[in-house]
C-alpha atoms as a PDB file:
ATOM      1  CA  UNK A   1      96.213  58.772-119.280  1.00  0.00           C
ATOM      2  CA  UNK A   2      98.190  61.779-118.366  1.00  0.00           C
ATOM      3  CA  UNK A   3      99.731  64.000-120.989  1.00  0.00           C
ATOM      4  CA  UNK A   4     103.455  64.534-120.375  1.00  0.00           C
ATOM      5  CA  UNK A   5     102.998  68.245-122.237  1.00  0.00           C
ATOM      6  CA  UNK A   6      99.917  69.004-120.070  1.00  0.00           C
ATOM      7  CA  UNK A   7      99.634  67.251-116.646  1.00  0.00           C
ATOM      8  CA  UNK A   8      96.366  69.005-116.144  1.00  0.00           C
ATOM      9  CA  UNK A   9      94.528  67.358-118.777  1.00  0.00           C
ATOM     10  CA  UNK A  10      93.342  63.703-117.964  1.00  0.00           C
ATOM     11  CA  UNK A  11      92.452  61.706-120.987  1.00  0.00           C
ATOM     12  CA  UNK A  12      90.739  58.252-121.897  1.00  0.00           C
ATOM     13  CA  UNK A  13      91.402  55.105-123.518  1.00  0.00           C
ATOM     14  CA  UNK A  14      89.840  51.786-124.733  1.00  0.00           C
ATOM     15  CA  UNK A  15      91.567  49.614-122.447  1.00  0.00           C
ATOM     16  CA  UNK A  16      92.323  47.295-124.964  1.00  0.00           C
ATOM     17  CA  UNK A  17      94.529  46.456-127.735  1.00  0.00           C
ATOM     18  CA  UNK A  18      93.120  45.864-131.522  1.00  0.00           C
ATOM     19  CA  UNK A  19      94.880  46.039-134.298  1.00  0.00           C
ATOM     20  CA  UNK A  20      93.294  46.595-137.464  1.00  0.00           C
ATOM     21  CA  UNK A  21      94.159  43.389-140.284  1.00  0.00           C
ATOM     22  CA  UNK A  22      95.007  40.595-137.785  1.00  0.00           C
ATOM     23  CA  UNK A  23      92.583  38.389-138.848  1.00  0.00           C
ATOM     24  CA  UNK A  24      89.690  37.853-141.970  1.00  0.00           C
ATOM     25  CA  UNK A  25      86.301  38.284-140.607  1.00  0.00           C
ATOM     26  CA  UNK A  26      85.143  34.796-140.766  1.00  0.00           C
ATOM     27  CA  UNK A  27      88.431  33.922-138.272  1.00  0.00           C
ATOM     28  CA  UNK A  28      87.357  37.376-136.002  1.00  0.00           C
ATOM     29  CA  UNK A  29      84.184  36.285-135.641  1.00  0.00           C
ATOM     30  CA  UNK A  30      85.091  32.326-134.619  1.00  0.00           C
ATOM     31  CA  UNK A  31      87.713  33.230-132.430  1.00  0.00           C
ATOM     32  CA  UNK A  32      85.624  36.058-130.995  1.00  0.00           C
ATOM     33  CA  UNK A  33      82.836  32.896-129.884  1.00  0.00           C
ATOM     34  CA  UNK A  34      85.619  31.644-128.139  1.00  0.00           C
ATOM     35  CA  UNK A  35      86.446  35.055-126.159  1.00  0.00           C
ATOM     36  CA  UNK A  36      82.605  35.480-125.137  1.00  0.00           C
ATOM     37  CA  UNK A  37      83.139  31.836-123.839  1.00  0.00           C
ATOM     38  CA  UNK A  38      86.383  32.889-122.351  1.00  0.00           C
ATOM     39  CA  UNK A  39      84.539  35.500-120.621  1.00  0.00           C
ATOM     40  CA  UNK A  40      81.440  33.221-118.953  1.00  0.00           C
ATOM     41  CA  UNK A  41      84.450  31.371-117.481  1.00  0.00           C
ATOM     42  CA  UNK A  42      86.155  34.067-115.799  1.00  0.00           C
ATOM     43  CA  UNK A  43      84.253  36.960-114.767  1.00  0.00           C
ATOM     44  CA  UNK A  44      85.225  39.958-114.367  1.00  0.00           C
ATOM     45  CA  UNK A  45      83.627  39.914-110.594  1.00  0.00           C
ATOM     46  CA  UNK A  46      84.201  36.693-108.872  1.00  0.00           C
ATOM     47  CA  UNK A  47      82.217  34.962-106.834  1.00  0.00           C
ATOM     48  CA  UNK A  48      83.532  34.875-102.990  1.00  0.00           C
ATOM     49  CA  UNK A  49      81.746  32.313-101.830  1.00  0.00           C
ATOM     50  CA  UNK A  50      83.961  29.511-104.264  1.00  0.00           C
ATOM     51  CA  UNK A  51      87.017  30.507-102.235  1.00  0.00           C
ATOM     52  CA  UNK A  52      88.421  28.183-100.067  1.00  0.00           C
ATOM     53  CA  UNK A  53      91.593  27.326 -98.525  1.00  0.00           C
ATOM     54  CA  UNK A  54      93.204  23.908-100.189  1.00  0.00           C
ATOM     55  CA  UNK A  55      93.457  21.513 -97.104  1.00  0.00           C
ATOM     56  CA  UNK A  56      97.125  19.723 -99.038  1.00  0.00           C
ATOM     57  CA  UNK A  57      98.638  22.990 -99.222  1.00  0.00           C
ATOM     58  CA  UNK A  58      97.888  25.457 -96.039  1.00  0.00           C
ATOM     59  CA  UNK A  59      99.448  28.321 -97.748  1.00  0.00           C
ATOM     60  CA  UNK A  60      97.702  28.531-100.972  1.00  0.00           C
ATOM     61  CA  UNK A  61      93.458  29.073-101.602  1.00  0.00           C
ATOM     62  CA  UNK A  62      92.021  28.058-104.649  1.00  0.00           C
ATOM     63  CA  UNK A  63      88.724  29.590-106.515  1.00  0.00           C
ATOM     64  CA  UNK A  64      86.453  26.683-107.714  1.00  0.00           C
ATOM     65  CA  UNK A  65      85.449  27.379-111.568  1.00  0.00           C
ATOM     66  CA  UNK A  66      83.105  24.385-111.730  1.00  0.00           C
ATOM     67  CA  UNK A  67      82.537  22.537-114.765  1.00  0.00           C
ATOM     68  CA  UNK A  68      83.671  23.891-117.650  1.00  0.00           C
ATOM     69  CA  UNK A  69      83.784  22.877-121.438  1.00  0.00           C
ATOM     70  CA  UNK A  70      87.489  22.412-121.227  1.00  0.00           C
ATOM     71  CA  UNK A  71      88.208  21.393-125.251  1.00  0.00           C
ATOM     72  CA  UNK A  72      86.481  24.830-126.013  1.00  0.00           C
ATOM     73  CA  UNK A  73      88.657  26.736-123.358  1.00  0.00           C
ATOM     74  CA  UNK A  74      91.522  25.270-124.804  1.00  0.00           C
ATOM     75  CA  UNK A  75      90.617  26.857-127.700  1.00  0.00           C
ATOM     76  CA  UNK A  76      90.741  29.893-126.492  1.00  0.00           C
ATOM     77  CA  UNK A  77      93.902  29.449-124.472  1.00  0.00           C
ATOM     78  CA  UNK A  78      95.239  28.642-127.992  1.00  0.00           C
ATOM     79  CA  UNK A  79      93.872  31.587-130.010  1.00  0.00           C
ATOM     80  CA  UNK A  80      94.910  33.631-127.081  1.00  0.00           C
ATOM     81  CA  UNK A  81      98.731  33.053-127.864  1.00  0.00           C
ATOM     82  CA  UNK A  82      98.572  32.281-131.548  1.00  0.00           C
ATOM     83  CA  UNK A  83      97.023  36.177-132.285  1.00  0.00           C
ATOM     84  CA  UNK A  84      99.457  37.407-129.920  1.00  0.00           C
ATOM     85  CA  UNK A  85     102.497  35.884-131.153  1.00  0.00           C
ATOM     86  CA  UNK A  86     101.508  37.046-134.699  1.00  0.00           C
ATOM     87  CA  UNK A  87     100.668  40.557-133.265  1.00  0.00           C
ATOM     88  CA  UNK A  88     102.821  43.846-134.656  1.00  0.00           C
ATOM     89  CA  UNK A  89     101.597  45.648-131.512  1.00  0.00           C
ATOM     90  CA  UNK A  90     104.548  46.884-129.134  1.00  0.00           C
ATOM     91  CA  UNK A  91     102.333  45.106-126.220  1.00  0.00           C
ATOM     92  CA  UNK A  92     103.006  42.206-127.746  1.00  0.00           C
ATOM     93  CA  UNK A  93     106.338  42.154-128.134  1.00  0.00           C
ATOM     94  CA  UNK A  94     107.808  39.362-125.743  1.00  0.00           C
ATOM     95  CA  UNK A  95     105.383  36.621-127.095  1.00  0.00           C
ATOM     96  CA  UNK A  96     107.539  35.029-129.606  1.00  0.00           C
ATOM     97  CA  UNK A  97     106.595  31.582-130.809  1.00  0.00           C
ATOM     98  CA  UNK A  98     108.873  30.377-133.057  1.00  0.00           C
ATOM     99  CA  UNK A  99     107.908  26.694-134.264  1.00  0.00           C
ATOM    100  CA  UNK A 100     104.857  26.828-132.044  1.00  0.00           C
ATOM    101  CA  UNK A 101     103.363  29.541-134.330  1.00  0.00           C
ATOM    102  CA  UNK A 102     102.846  27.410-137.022  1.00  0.00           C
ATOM    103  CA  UNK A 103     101.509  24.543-134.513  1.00  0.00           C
ATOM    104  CA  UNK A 104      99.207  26.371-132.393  1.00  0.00           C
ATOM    105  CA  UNK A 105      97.721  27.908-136.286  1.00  0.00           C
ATOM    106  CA  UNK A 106      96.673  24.116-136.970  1.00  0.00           C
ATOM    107  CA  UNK A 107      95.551  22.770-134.136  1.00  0.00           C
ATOM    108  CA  UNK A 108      93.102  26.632-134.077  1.00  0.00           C
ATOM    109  CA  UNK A 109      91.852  25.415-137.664  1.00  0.00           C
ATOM    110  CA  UNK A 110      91.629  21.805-136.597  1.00  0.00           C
ATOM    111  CA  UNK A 111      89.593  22.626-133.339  1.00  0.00           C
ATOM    112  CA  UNK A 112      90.957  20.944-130.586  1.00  0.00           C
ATOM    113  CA  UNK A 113      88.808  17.954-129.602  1.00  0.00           C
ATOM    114  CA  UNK A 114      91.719  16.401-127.260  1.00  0.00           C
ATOM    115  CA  UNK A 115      94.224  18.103-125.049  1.00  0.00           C
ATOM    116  CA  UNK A 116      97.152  18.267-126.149  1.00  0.00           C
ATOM    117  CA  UNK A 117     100.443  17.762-123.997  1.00  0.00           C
ATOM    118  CA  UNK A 118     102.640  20.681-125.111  1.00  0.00           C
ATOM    119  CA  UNK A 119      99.657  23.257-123.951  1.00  0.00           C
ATOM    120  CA  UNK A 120      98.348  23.554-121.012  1.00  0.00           C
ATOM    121  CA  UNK A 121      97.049  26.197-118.277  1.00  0.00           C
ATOM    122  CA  UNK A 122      97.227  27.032-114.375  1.00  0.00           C
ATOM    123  CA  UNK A 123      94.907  29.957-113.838  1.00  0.00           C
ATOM    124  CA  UNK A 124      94.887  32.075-111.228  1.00  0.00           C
ATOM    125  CA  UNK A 125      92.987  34.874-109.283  1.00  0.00           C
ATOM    126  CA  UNK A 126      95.037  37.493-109.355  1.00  0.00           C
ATOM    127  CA  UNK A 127      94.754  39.865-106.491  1.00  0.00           C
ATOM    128  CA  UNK A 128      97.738  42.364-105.817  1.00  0.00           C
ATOM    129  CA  UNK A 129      97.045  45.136-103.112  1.00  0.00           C
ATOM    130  CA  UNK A 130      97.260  47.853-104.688  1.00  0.00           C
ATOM    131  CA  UNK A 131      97.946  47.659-108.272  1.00  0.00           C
ATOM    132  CA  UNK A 132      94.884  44.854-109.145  1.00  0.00           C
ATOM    133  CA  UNK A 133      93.900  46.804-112.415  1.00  0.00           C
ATOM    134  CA  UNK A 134      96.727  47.509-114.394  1.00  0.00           C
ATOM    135  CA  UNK A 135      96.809  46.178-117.433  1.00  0.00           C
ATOM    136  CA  UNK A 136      99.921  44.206-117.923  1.00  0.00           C
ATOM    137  CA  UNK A 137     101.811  42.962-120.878  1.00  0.00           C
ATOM    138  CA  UNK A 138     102.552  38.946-121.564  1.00  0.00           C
ATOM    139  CA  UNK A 139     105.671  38.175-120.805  1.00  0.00           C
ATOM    140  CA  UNK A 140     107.218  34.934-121.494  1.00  0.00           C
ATOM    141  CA  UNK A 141     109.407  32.776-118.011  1.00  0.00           C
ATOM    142  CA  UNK A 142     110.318  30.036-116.806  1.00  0.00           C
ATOM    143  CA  UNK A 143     107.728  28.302-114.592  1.00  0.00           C
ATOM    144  CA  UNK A 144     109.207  26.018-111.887  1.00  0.00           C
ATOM    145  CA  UNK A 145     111.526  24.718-115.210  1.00  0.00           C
ATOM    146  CA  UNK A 146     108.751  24.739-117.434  1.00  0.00           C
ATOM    147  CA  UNK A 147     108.389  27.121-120.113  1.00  0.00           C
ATOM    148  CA  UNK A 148     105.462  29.399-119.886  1.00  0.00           C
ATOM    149  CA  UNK A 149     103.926  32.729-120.767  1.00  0.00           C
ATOM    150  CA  UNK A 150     101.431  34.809-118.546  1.00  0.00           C
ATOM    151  CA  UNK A 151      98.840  36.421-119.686  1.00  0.00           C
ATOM    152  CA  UNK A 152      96.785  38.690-117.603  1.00  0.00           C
ATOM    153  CA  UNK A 153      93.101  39.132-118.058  1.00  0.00           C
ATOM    154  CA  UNK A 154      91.819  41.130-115.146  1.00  0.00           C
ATOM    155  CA  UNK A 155      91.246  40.001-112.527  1.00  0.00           C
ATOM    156  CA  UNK A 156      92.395  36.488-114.048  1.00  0.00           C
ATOM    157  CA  UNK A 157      95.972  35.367-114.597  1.00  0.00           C
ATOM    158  CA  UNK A 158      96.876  32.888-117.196  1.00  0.00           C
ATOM    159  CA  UNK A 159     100.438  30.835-116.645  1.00  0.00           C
ATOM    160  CA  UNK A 160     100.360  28.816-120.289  1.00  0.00           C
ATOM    161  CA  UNK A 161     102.155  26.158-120.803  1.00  0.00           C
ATOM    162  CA  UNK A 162     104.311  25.372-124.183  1.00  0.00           C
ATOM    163  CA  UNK A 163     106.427  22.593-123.137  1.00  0.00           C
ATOM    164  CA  UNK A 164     105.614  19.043-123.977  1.00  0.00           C
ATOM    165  CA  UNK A 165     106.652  18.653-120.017  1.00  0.00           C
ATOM    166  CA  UNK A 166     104.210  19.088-117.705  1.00  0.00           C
ATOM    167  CA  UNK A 167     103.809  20.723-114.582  1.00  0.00           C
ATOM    168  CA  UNK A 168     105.751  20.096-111.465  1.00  0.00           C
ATOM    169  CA  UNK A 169     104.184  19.667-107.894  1.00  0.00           C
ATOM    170  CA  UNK A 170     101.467  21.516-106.812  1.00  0.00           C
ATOM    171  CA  UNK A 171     100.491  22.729-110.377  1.00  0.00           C
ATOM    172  CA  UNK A 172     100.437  19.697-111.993  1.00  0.00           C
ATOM    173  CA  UNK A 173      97.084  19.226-109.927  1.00  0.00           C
ATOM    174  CA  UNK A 174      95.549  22.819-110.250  1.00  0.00           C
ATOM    175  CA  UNK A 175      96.182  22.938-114.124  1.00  0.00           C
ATOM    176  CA  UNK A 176      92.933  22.722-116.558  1.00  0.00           C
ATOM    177  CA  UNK A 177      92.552  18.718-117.024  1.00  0.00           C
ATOM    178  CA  UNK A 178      89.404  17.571-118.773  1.00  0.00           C
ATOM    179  CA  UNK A 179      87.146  15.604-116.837  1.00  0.00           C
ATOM    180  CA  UNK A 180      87.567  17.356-113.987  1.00  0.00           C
ATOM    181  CA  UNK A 181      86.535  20.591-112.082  1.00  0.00           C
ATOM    182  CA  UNK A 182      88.417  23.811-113.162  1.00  0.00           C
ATOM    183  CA  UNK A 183      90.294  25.416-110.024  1.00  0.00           C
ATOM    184  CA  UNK A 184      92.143  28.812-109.851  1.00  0.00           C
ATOM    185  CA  UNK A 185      94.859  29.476-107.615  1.00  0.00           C
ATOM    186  CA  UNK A 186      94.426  33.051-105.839  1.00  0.00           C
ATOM    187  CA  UNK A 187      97.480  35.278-105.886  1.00  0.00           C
ATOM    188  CA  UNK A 188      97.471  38.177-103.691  1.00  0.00           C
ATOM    189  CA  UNK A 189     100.930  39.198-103.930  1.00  0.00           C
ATOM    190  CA  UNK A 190     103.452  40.582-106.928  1.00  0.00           C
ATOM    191  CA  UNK A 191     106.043  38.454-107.673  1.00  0.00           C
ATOM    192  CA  UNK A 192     109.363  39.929-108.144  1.00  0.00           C
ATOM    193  CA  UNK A 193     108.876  39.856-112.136  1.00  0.00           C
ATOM    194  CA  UNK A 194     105.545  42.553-111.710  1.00  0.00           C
ATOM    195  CA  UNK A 195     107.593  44.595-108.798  1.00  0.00           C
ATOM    196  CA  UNK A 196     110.498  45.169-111.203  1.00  0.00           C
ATOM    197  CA  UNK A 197     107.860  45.549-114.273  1.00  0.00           C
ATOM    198  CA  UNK A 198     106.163  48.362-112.298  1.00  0.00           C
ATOM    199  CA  UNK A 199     108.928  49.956-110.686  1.00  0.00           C
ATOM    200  CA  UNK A 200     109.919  50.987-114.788  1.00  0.00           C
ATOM    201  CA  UNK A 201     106.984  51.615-115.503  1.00  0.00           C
ATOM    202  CA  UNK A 202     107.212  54.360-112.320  1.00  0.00           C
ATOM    203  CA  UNK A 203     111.081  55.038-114.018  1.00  0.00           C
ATOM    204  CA  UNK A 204     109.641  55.845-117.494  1.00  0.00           C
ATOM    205  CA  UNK A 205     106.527  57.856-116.197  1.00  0.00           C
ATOM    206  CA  UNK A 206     108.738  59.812-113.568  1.00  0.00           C
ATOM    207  CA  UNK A 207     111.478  60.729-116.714  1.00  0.00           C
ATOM    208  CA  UNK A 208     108.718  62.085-119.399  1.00  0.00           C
ATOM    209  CA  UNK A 209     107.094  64.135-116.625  1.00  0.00           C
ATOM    210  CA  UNK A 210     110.490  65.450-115.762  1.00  0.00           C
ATOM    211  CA  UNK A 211     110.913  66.217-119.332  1.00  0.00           C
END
């Protein structure tokens, strides 16, 4: 971090967000066994050697996850969302649930031992020249149609899914299905979403510097 008072002096910071309160202890610690999970799944180095091009569409490569518990990492897709959309933190301030607050809560309680229809996941390698580490806030868009948020986990991507539709064409294939293989699609470009994200970011930095 740079201090806008003192440009000289280079600070810093956890790069993470906690908030103090969120959750009791017994609920931090079983949704924190589904991070560490979370984690095993998508490391933060990747292998390169479970790249490969996807022969049905030439423009795209996929990352091949392997075998995964995918109940459990549903769990965590869930948790993921729930404690954000229940967040106070600034951060957090485009996840809004509404009924799906209450929803996602039960089926977090309930465990989830069967997909269900309204969630779902694409994730993706995400792999922007330039600008790969930034930590970047959820946002909530529209997918292809589909309602989604995106979560970014370095150097993993998240598109989830809260739509009892499901995916359109090619995605309906790459997203998390149980029973099968879990795939990530690599991204190595910004889409026009994180260009205009960063480009205030630059604006804001650029006017308290200026101050």
């Amino acid at each position: 971090m740079i201090d806008s008072q003192s440009p000289q002096q280079r600070l810093t910071n956890q790069g993470g967000i906690y908030e103090r309160g969120l959750l009791c202890s017994e609920c931090d610690g079983s949704i924190g066994f589904l991070d560490n999970y979370a984690y095993s799944v998508l490391p933060e180095i990747p292998d390169e050697s479970k790249i490969q091009p996807l022969p049905e569409l030439k423009k795209l490569s996929i990352y091949k996850i392997g075998e995964i518990d995918v109940p459990k990492f549903h769990q965590f897709i869930v948790s993921l969302v729930w404690r954000s959309g229940i967040s106070n933190a600034p951060f957090f301030k485009h996840v809004k649930l509404g009924p799906f607050e209450a929803r996602l809560r039960d089926y977090l309680l309930a465990g989830i031992l069967h997909l269900k229809p309204e969630v779902g996941v694409v994730i993706t390698l995400f792999r922007p020249p330039d600008f790969d580490k930034i930590m970047w806030p959820p946002s909530r868009v529209k997918f292809d149609g589909i309602n989604v948020f995106i979560f970014y986990l370095y150097p993993w991507k998240l598109v989830i899914k809260l739509d009892r539709r499901p995916f359109n064409h090619p995605f309906d294939k790459l997203s998390l299905s149980a029973g099968l293989p879990a795939l990530a699609v690599i991204q190595n470009f910004l889409s026009r979403g994180e260009i205009a994200a960063l480009l205030d970011v630059r604006n804001k930095v650029r006017n308290a510097l200026t101050m």
